[in-house]
N, C-alpha and C. Protein backbone atom coordinates (compact mmCIF):
# COMPACT_ATOMS: atom_id res chain seq x y z
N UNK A 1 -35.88 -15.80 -10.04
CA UNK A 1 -34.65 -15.16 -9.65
C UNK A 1 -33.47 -15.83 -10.34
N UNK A 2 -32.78 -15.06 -10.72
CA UNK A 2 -31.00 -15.55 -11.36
C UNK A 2 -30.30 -16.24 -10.18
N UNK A 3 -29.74 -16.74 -10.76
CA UNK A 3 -28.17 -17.48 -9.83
C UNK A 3 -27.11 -16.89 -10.21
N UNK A 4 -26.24 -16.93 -9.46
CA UNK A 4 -24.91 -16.22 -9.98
C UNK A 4 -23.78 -17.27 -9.27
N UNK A 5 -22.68 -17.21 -10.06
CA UNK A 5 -21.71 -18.25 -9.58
C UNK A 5 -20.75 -16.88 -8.68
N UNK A 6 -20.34 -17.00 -7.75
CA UNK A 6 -18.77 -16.40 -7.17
C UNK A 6 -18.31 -16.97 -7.34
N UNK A 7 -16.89 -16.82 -7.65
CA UNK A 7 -15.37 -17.40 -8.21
C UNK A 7 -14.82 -16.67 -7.10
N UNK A 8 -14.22 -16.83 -5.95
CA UNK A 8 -13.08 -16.25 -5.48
C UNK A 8 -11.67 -16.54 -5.81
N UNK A 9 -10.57 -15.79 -5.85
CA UNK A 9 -9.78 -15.57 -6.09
C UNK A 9 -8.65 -15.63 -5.21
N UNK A 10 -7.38 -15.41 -4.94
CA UNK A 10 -6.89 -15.64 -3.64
C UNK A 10 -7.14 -15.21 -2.23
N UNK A 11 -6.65 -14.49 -1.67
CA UNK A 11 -6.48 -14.59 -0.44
C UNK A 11 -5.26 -15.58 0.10
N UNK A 12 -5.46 -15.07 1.74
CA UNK A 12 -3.81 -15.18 2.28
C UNK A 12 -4.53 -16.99 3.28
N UNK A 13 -3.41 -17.68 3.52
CA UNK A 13 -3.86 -18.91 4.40
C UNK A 13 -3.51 -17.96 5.79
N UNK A 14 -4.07 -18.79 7.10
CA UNK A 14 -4.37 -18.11 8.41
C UNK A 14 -2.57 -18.82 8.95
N UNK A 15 -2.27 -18.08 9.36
CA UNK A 15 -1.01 -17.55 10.61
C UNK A 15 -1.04 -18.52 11.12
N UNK A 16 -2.16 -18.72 11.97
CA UNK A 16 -1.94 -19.56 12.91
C UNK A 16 -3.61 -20.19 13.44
N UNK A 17 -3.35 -21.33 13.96
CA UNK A 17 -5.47 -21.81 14.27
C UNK A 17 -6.03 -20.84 14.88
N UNK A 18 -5.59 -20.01 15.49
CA UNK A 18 -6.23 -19.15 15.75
C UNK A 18 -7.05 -17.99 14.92
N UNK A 19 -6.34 -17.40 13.97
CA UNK A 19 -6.39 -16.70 12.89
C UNK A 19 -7.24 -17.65 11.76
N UNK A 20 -7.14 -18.87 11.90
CA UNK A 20 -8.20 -19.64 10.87
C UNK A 20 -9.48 -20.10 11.95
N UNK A 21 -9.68 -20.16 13.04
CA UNK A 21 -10.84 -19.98 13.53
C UNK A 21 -11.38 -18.91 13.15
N UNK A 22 -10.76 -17.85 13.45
CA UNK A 22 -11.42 -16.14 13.08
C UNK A 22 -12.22 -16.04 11.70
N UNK A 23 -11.10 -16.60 10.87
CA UNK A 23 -11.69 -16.47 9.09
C UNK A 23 -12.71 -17.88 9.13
N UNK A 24 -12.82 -18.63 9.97
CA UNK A 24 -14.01 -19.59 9.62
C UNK A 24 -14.83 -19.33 10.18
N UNK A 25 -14.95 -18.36 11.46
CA UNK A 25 -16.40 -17.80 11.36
C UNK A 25 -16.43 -16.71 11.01
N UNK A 26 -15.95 -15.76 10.18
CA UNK A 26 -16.66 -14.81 9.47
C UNK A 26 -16.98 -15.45 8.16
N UNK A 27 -15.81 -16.76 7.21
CA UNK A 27 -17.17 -16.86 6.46
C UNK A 27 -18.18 -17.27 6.57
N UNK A 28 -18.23 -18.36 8.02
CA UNK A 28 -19.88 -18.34 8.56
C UNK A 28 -21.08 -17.62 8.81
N UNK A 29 -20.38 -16.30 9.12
CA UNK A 29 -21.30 -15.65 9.63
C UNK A 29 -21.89 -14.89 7.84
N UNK A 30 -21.15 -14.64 7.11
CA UNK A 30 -20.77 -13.95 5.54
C UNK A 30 -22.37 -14.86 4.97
N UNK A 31 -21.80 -16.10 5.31
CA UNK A 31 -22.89 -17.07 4.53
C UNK A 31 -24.14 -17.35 5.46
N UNK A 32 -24.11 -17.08 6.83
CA UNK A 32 -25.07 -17.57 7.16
C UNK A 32 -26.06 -15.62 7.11
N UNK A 33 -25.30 -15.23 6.77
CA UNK A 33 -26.58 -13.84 6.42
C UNK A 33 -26.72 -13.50 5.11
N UNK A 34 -26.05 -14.26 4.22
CA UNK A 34 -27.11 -14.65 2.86
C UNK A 34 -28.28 -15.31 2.79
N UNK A 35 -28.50 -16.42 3.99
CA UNK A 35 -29.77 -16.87 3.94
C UNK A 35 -30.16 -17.75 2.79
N UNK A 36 -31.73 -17.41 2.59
CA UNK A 36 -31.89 -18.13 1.29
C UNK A 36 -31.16 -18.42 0.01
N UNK A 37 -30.69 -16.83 -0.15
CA UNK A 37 -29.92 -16.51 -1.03
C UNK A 37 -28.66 -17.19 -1.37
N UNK A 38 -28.20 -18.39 -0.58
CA UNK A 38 -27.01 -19.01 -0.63
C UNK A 38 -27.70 -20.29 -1.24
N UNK A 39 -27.48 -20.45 -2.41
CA UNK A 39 -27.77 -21.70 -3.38
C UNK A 39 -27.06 -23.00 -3.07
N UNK A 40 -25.28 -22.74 -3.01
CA UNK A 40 -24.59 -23.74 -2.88
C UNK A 40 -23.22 -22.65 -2.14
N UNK A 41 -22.78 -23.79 -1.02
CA UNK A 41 -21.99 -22.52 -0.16
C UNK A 41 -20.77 -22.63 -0.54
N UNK A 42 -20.74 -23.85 -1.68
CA UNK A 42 -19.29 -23.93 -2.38
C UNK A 42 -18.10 -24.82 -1.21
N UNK A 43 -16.85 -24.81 -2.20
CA UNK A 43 -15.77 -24.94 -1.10
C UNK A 43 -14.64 -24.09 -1.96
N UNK A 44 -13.42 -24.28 -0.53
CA UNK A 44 -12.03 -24.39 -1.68
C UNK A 44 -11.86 -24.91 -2.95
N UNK A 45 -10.87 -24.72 -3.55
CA UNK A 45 -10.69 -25.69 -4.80
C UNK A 45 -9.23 -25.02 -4.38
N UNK A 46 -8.34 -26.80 -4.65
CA UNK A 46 -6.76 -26.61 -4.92
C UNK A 46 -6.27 -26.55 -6.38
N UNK A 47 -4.87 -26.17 -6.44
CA UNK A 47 -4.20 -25.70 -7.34
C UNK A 47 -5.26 -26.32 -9.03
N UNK A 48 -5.61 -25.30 -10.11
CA UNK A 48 -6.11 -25.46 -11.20
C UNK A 48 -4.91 -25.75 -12.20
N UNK A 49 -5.22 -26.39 -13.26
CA UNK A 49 -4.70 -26.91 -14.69
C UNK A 49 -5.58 -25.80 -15.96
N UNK A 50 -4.96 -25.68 -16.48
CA UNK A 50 -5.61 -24.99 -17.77
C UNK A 50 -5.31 -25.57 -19.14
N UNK A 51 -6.63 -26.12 -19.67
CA UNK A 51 -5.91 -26.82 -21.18
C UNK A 51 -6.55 -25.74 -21.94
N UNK A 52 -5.99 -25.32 -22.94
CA UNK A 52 -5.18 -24.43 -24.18
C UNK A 52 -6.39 -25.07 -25.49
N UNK A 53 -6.50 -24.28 -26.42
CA UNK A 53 -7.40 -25.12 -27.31
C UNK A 53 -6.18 -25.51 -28.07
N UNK A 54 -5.02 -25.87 -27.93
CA UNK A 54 -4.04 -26.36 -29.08
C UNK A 54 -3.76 -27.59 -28.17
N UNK A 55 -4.17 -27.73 -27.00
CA UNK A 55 -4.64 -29.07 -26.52
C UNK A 55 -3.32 -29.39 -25.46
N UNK A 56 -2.57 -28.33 -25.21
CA UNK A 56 -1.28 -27.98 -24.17
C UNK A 56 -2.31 -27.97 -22.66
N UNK A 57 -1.64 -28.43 -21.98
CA UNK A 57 -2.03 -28.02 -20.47
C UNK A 57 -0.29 -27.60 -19.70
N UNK A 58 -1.57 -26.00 -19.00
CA UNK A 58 -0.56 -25.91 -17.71
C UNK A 58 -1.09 -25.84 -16.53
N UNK A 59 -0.09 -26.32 -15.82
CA UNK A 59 -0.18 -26.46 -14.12
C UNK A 59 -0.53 -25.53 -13.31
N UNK A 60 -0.18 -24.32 -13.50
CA UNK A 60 0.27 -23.33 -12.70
C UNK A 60 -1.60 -22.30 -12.60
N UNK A 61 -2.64 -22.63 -12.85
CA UNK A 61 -3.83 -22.34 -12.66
C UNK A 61 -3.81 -20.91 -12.98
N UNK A 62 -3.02 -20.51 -14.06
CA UNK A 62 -3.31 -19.26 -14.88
C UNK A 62 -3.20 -18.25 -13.80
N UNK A 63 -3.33 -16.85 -14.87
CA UNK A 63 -3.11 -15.48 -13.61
C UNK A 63 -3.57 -15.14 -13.03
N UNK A 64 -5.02 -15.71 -12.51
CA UNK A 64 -5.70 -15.63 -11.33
C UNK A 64 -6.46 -16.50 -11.14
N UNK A 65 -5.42 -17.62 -10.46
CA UNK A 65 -6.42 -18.80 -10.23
C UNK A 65 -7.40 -18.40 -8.98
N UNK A 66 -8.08 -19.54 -9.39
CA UNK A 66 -9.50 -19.87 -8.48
C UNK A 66 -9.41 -20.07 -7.11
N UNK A 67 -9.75 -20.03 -5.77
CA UNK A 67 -9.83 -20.35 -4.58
C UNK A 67 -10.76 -20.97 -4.78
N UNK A 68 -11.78 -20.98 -4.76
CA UNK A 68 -12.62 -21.43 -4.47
C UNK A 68 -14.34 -21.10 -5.10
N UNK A 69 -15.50 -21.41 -4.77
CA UNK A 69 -16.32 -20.83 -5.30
C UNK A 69 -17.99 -21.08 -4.39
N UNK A 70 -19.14 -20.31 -4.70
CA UNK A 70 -20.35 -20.56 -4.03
C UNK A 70 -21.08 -19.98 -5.41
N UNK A 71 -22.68 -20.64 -5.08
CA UNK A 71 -23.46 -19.96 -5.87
C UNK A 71 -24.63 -19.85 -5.18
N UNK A 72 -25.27 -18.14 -5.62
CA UNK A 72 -26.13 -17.43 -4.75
C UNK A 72 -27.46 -17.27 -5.64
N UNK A 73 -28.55 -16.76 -5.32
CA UNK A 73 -29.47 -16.52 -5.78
C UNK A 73 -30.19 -15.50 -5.85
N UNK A 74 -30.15 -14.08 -6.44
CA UNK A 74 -30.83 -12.94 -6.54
C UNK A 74 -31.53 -12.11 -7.39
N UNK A 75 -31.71 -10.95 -7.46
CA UNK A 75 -33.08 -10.72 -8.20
C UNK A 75 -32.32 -10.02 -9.57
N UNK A 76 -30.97 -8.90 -9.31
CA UNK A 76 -29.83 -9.12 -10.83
C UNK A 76 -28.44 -8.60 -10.05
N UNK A 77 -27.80 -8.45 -10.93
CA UNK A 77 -26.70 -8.12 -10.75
C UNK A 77 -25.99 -7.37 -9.51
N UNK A 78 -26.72 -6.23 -10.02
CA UNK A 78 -26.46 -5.41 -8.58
C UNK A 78 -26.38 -5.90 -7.15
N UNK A 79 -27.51 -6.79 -7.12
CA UNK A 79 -27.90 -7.32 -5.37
C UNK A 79 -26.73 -8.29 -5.17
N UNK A 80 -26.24 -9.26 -6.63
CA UNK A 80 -25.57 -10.35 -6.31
C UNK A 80 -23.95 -9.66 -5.76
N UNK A 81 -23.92 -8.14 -6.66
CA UNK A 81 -22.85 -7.90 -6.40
C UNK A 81 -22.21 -7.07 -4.76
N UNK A 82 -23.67 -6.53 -4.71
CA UNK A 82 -24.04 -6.22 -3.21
C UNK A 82 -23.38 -7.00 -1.83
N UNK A 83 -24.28 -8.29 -2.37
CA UNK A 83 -23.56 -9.43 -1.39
C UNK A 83 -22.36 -9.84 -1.54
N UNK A 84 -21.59 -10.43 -2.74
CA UNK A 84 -20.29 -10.59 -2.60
C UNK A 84 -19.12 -9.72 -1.99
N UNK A 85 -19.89 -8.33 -1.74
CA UNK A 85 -18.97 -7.27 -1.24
C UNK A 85 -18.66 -7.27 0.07
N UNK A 86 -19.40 -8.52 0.90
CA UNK A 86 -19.47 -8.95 2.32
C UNK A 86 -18.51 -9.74 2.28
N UNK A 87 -17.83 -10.53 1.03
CA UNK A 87 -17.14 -11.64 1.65
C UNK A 87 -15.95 -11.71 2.38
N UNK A 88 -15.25 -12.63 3.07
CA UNK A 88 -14.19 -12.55 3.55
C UNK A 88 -13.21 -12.20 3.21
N UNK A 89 -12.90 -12.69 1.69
CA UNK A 89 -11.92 -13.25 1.04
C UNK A 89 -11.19 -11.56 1.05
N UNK A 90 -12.32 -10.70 0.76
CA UNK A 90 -11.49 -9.26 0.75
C UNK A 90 -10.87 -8.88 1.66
N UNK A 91 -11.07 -9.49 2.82
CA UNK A 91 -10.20 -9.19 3.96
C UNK A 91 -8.75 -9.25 3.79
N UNK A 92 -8.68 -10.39 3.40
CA UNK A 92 -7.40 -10.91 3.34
C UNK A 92 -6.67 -10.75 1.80
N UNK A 93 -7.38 -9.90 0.82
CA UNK A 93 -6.40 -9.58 -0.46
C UNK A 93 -7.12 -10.23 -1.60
N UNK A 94 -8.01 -10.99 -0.89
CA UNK A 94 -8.51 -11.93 -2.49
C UNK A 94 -9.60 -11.22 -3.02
N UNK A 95 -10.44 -11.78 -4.40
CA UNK A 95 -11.00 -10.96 -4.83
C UNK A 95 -12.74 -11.99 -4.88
N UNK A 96 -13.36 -11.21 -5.37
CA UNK A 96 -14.26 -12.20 -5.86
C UNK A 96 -15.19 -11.86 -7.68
N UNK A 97 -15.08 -12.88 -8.31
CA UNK A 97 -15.31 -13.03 -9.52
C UNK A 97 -16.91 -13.08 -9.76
N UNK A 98 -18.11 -12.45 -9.97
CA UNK A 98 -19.36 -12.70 -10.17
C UNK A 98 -19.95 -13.34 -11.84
N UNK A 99 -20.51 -14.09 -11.86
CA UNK A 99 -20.89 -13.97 -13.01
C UNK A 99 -22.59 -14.63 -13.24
N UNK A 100 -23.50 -14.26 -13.84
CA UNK A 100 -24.36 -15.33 -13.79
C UNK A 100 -24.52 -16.17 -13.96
N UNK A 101 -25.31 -17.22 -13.67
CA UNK A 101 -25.22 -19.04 -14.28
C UNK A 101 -26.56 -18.76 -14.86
N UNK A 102 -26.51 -19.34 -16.35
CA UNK A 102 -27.31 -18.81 -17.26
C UNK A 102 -28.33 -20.19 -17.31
N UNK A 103 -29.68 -20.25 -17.46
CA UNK A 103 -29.97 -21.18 -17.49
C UNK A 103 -29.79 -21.69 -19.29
N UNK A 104 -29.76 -23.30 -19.55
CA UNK A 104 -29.72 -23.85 -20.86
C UNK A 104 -31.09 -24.40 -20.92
């Protein structure tokens, strides 16, 4: 079976603890019904840097920085994309990025 990396994308921070209890168990629940299929459940990632091949870096984590990321395990594309269509992150505006992790 392939792996596939998710890249999520933004999404909104929670209102209030209440509203981030809510979004921490649906992505619990998001990930805990991937099952096997959840390789690595990932985390956040804060603000990204981007270096330039002219060897410039910027701060500002490009036009759609990263939230965060997980990597899943399925049979191709379709299924991986299947599942990412569960995630939270769409709730709240963000997106999610699929791609495969290729083996070397």
């Amino acid at each position: 079976m392939a792996k596939y990396l998710y890249v999520f994308h933004g999404g909104s921070a929670p209102s209030s603890p209440e509203e981030g209890a809510k979004i921490m168990d649906a992505w619990g629940k998001w990930m805990g019904g991937l099952g096997a299929a959840l390789v690595d459940g990932g985390n956040p990632v804060g603000q990204s840097s981007t270096v330039h091949a002219n060897g410039s870096v910027t701060g500002d984590g490009g036009t759609n920085p990263a939230s965060g990321y997980s990597l899943v395990e399925a049979p191709d594309l379709e299924s991986a994309l299947a599942m990412a269509k569960g995630c939270p992150i769409l709730n709240s505006g963000g997106s999610v990025e699929v791609a495969e992790a290729m083996d070397m």
